[in-house]
Each structure stands twice: as structure tokens, then as C-alpha cells.
C-alpha atoms as a PDB file:
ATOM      1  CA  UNK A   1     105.822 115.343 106.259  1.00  0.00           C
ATOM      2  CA  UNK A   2     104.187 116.743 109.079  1.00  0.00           C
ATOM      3  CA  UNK A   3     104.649 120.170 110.057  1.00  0.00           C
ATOM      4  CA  UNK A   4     103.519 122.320 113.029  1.00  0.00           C
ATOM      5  CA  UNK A   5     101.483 125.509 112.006  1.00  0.00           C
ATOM      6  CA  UNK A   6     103.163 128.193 114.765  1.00  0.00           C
ATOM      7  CA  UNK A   7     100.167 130.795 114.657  1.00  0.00           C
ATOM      8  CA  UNK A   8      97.219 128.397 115.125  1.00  0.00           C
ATOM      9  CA  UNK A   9      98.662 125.258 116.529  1.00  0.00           C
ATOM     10  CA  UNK A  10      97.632 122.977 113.550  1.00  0.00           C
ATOM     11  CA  UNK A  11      99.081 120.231 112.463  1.00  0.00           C
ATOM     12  CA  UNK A  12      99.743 120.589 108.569  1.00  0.00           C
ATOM     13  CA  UNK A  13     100.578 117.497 106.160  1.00  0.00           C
ATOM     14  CA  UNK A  14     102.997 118.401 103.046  1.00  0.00           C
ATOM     15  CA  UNK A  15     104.454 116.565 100.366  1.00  0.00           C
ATOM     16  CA  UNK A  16     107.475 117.875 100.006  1.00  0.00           C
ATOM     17  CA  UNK A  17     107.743 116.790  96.487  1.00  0.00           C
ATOM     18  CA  UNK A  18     105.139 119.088  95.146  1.00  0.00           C
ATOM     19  CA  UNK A  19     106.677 122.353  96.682  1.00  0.00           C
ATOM     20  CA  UNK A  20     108.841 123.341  93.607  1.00  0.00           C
ATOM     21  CA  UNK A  21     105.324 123.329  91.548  1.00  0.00           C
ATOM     22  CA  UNK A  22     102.621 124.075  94.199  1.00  0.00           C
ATOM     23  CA  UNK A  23     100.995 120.869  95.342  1.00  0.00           C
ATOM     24  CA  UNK A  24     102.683 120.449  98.823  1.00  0.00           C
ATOM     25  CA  UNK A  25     100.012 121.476 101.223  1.00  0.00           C
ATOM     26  CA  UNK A  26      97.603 118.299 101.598  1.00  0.00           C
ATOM     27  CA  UNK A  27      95.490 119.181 104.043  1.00  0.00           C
ATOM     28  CA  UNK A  28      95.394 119.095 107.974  1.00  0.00           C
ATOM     29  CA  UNK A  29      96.416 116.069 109.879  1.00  0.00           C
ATOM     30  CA  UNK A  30      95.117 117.068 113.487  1.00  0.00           C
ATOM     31  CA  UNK A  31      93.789 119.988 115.154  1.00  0.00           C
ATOM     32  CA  UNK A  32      96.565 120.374 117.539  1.00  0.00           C
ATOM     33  CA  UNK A  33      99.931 118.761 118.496  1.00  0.00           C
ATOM     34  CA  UNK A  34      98.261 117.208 122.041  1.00  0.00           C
ATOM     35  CA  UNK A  35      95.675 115.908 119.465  1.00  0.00           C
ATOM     36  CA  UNK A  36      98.431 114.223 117.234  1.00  0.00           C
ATOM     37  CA  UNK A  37      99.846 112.848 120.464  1.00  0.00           C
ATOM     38  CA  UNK A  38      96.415 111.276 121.252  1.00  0.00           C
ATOM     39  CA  UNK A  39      95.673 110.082 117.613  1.00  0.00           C
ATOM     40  CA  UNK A  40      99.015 108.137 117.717  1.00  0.00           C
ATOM     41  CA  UNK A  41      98.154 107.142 121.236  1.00  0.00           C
ATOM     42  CA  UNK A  42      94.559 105.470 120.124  1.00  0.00           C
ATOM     43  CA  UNK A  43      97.061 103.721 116.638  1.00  0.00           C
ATOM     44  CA  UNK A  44      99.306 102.451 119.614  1.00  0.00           C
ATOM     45  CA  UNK A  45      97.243 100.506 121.572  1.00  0.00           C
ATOM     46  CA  UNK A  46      96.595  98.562 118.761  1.00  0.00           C
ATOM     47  CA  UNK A  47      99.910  97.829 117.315  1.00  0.00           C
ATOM     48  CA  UNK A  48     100.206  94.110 117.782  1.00  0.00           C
ATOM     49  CA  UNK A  49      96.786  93.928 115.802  1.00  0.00           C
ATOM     50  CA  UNK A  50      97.631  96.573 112.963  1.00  0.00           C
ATOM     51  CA  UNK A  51     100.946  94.121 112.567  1.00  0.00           C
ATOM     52  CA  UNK A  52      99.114  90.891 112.358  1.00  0.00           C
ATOM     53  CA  UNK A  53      99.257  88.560 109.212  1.00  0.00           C
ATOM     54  CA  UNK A  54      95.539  87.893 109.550  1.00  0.00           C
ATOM     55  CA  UNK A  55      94.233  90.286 107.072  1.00  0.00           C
ATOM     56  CA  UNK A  56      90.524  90.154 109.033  1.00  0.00           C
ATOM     57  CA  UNK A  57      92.409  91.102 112.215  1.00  0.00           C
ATOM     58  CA  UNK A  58      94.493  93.458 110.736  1.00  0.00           C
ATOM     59  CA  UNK A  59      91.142  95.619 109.155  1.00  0.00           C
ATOM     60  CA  UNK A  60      89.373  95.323 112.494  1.00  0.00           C
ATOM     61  CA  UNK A  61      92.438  96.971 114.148  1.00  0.00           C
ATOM     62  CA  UNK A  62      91.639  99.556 111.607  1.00  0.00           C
ATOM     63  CA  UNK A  63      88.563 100.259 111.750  1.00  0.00           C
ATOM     64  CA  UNK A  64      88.039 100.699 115.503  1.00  0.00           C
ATOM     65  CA  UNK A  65      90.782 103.590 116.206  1.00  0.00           C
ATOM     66  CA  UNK A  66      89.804 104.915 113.328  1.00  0.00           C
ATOM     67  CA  UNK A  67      86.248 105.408 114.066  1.00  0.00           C
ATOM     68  CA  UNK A  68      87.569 106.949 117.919  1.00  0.00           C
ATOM     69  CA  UNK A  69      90.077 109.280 115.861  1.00  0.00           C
ATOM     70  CA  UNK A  70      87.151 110.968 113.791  1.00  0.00           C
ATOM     71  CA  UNK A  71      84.835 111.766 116.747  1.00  0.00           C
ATOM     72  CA  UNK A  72      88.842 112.773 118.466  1.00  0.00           C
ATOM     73  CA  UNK A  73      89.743 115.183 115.822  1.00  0.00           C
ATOM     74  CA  UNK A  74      87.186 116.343 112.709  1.00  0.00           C
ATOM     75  CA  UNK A  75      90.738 116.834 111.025  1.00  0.00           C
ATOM     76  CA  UNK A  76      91.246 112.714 110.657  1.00  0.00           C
ATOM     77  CA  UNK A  77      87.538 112.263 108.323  1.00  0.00           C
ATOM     78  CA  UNK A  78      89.317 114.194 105.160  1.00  0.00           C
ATOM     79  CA  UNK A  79      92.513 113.904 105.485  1.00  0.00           C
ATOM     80  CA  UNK A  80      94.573 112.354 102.893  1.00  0.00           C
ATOM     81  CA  UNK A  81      97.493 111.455 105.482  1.00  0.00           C
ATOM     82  CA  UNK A  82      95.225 109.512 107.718  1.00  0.00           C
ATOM     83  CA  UNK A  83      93.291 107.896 104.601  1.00  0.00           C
ATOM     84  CA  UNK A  84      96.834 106.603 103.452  1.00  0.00           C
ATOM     85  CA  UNK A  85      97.798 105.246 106.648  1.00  0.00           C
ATOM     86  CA  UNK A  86      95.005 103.402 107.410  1.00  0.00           C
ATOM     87  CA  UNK A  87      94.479 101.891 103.347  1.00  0.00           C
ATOM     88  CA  UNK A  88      97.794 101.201 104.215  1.00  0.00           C
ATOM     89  CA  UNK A  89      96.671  98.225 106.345  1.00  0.00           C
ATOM     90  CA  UNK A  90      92.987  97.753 105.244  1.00  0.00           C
ATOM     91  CA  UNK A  91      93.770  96.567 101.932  1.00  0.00           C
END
């Protein structure tokens, strides 16, 4: 889950099955919510390689927006939301 921080214009990832025991907030997903609009923008352009069966093509069409996301938005390098989306698709 995604949520919108109101006072500083982050972008927040929960799990909303850790907040009954304290383990919901995992960490920012993007600085801003233009800045999620552009990281999904720079996953977008390569959706018909993130879908192929190759499994080569499919980790290059990782590993290319995901190096232009990190220099995009210092919150994509350590966050657990992005690291599951993309070893999603690079495994």
C-alpha cells in the first residue's frame, strides 16, 4: 500500500498487515507524488519487455529503468517496495 504523506509530500509504503503489531511503515517509495508519476512513467515504457517470456529480456528491461529511477529519486536505492517489484521480474 502506498500512501501519500500530506505534510511533506512523500510517498510512504505500508504493509497493512503489520499495523495491529507495529511493522507497517516500510520505508519511502518516492520523494514526491510527480516523482511516483515519473517512476511509473520510466516502468511503462518498458512494459512489453518487463512482460516478455525471455527471461534475458525480461532482466534487461529491469535493469535499465531501474538504474534511471535511482539517479530519478534517492528514495528507489533502499526501498523495499521497489526491490520487490523489480526481484519480481529479475528472478
Amino acid at each position: 500500500m502506498l500512501m501519500l504523506d500530506g505534510e511533506v509530500g512523500g510517498i510512504d509504503h505500508y504493509d497493512p498487515n503489520g499495523w495491529d503489531h507495529g511493522a507497517g511503515y516500510q520505508g519511502a517509495a518516492a520523494s514526491s507524488l510527480p516523482g511516483l508519476a515519473a517512476l511509473l512513467g520510466l516502468i511503462a515504457q518498458r512494459g512489453a519487455e518487463l512482460e516478455a517470456d525471455d527471461r534475458a529480456v525480461a532482466r534487461a528491461a529491469v535493469a535499465a529503468p531501474r538504474e534511471l529511477m535511482c539517479r530519478h529519486d534517492a528514495a528507489v536505492e533502499e526501498s523495499p517496495f521497489w526491490r520487490k517489484a523489480f526481484w519480481f521480474r529479475a528472478e
